[in-house]
C-alpha atoms as a PDB file:
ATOM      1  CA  UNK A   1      47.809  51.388 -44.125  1.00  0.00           C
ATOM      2  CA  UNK A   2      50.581  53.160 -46.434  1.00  0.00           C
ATOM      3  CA  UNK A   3      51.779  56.240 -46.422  1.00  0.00           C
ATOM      4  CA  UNK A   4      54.071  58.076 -48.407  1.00  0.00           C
ATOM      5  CA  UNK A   5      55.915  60.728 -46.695  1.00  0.00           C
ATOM      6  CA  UNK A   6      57.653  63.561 -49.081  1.00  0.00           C
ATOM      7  CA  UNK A   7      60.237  66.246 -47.520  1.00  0.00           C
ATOM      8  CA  UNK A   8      61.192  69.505 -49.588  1.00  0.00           C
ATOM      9  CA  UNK A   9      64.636  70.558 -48.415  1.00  0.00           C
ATOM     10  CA  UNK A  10      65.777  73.746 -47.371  1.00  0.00           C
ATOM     11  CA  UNK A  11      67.563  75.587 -50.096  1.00  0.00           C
ATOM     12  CA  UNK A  12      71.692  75.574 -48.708  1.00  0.00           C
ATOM     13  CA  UNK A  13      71.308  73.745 -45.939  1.00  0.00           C
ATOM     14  CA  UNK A  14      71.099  70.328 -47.808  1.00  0.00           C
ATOM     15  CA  UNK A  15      74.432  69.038 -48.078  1.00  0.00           C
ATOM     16  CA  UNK A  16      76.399  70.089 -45.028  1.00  0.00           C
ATOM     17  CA  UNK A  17      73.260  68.936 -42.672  1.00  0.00           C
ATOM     18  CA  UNK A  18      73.344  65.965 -44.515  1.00  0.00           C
ATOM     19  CA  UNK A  19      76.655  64.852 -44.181  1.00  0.00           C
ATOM     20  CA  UNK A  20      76.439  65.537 -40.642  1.00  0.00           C
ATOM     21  CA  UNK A  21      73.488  63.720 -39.290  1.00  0.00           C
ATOM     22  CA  UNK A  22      73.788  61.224 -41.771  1.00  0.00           C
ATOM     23  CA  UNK A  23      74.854  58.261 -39.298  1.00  0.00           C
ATOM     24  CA  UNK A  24      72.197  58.961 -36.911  1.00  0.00           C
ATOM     25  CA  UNK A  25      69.467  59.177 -39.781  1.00  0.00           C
ATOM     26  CA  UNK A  26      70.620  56.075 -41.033  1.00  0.00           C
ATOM     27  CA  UNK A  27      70.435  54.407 -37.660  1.00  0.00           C
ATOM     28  CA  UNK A  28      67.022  55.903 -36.904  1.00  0.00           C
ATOM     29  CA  UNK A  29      65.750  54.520 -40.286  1.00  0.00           C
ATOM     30  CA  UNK A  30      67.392  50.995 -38.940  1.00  0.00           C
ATOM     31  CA  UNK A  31      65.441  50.988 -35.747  1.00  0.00           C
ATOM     32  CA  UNK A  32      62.202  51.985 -37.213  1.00  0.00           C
ATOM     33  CA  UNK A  33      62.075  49.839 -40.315  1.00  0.00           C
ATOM     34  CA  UNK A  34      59.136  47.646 -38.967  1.00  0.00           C
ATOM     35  CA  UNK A  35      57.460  50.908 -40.047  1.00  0.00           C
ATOM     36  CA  UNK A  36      59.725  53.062 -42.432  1.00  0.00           C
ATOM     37  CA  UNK A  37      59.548  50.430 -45.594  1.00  0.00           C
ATOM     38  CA  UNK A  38      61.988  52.198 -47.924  1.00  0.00           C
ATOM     39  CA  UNK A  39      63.645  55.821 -47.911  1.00  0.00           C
ATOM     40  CA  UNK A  40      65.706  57.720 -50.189  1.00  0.00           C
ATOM     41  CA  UNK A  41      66.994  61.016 -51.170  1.00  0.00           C
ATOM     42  CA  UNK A  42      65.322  63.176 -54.235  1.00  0.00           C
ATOM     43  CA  UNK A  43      67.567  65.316 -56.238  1.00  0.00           C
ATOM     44  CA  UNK A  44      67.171  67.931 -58.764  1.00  0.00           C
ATOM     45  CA  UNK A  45      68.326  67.865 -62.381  1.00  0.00           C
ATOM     46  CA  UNK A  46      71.396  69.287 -61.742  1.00  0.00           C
ATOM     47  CA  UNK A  47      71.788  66.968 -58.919  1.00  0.00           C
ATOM     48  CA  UNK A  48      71.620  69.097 -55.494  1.00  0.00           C
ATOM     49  CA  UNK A  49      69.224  67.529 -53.087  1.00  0.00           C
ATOM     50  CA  UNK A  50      65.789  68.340 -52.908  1.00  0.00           C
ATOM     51  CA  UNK A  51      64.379  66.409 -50.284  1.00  0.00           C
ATOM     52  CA  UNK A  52      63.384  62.472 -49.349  1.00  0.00           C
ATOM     53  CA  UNK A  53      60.809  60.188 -49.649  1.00  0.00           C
ATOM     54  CA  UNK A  54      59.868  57.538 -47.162  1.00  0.00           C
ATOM     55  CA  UNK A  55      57.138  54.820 -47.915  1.00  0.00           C
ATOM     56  CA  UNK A  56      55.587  54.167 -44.331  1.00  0.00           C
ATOM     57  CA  UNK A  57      53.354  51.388 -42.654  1.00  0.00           C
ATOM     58  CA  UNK A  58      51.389  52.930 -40.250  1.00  0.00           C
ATOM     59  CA  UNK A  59      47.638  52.743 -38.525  1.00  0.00           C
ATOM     60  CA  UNK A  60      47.249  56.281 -38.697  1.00  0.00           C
ATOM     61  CA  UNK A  61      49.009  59.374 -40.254  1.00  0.00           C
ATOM     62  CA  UNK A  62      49.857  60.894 -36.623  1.00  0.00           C
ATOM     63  CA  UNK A  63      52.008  58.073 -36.305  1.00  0.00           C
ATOM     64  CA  UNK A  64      53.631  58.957 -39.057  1.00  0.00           C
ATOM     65  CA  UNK A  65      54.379  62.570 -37.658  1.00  0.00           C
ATOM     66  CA  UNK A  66      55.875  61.029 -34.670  1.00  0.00           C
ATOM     67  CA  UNK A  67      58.018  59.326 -36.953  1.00  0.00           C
ATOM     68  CA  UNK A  68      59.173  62.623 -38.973  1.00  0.00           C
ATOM     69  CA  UNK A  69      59.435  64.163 -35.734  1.00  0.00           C
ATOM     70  CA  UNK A  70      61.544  61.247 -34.186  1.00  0.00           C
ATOM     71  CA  UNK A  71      64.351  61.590 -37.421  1.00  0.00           C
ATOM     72  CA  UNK A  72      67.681  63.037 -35.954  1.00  0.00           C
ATOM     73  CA  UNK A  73      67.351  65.629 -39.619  1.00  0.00           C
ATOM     74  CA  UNK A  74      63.800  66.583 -37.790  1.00  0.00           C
ATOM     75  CA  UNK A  75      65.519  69.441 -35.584  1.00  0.00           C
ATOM     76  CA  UNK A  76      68.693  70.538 -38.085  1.00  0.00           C
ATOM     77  CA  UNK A  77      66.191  72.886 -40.162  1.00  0.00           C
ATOM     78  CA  UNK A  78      67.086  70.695 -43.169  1.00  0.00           C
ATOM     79  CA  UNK A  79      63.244  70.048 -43.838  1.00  0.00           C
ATOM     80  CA  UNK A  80      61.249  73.065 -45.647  1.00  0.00           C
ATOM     81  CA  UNK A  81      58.229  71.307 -45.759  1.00  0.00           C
ATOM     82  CA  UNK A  82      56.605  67.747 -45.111  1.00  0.00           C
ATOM     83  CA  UNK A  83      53.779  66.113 -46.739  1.00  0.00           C
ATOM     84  CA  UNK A  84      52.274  63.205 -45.343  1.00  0.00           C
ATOM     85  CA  UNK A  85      50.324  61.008 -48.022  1.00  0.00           C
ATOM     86  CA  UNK A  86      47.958  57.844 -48.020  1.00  0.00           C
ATOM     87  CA  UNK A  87      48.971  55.412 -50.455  1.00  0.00           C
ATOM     88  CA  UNK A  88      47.486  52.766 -52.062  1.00  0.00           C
ATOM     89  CA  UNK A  89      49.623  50.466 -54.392  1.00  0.00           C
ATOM     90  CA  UNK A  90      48.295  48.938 -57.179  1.00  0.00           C
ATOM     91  CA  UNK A  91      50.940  47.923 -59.403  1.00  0.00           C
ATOM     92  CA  UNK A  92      53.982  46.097 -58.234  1.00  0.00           C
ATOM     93  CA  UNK A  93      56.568  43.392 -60.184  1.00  0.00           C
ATOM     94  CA  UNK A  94      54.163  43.497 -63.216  1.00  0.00           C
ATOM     95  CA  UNK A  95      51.392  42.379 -61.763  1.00  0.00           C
ATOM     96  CA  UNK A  96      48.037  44.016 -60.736  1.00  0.00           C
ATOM     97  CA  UNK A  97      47.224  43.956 -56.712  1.00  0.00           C
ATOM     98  CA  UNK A  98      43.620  44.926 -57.156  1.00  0.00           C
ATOM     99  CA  UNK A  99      41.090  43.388 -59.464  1.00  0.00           C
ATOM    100  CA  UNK A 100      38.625  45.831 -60.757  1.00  0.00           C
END
């Protein structure tokens, strides 16, 4: 099953956190990418950080908590919220994945 995991960052702490745990985020995401498919930063207009977004493989969502809980930026108070989301694709290179 897919899920789609969006985090809302905490206004000021963003940047600085960031920059700090960076290396062992990026190593986390390394160990973990039999599950974590793809993750990237979201940014505003202006372009301060906003948040992430991690597309997930998972049997059940409670995995995917362990996961969020797992991530070194977990702990730092970087995250203001999480939302945890099944996903279904249906549209990928230009080609339907489901026939209706």
């Amino acid at each position: 099953m897919k899920f789609v995991v969006l985090f809302e960052d905490n206004p000021g702490t963003g940047d600085e956190v960031r920059a700090e745990y960076m290396a062992n985020h990026l190593a986390f995401l390394e160990r973990n990418a039999e599950n974590i498919e793809a993750a990237g930063p979201l940014r505003n207009d202006d372009g301060s950080g906003a948040g992430g977004l991690w597309l997930v493989e998972a049997n059940v969502s409670q995995d995917v908590w362990k996961l969020v809980e797992e991530d070194p930026f977990w702990p730092t108070g970087l995250r203001k919220s999480v939302r945890i989301l099944e996903w279904t694709q249906v549209f990928s290179d230009g080609q339907r994945l489901i026939q209706i």
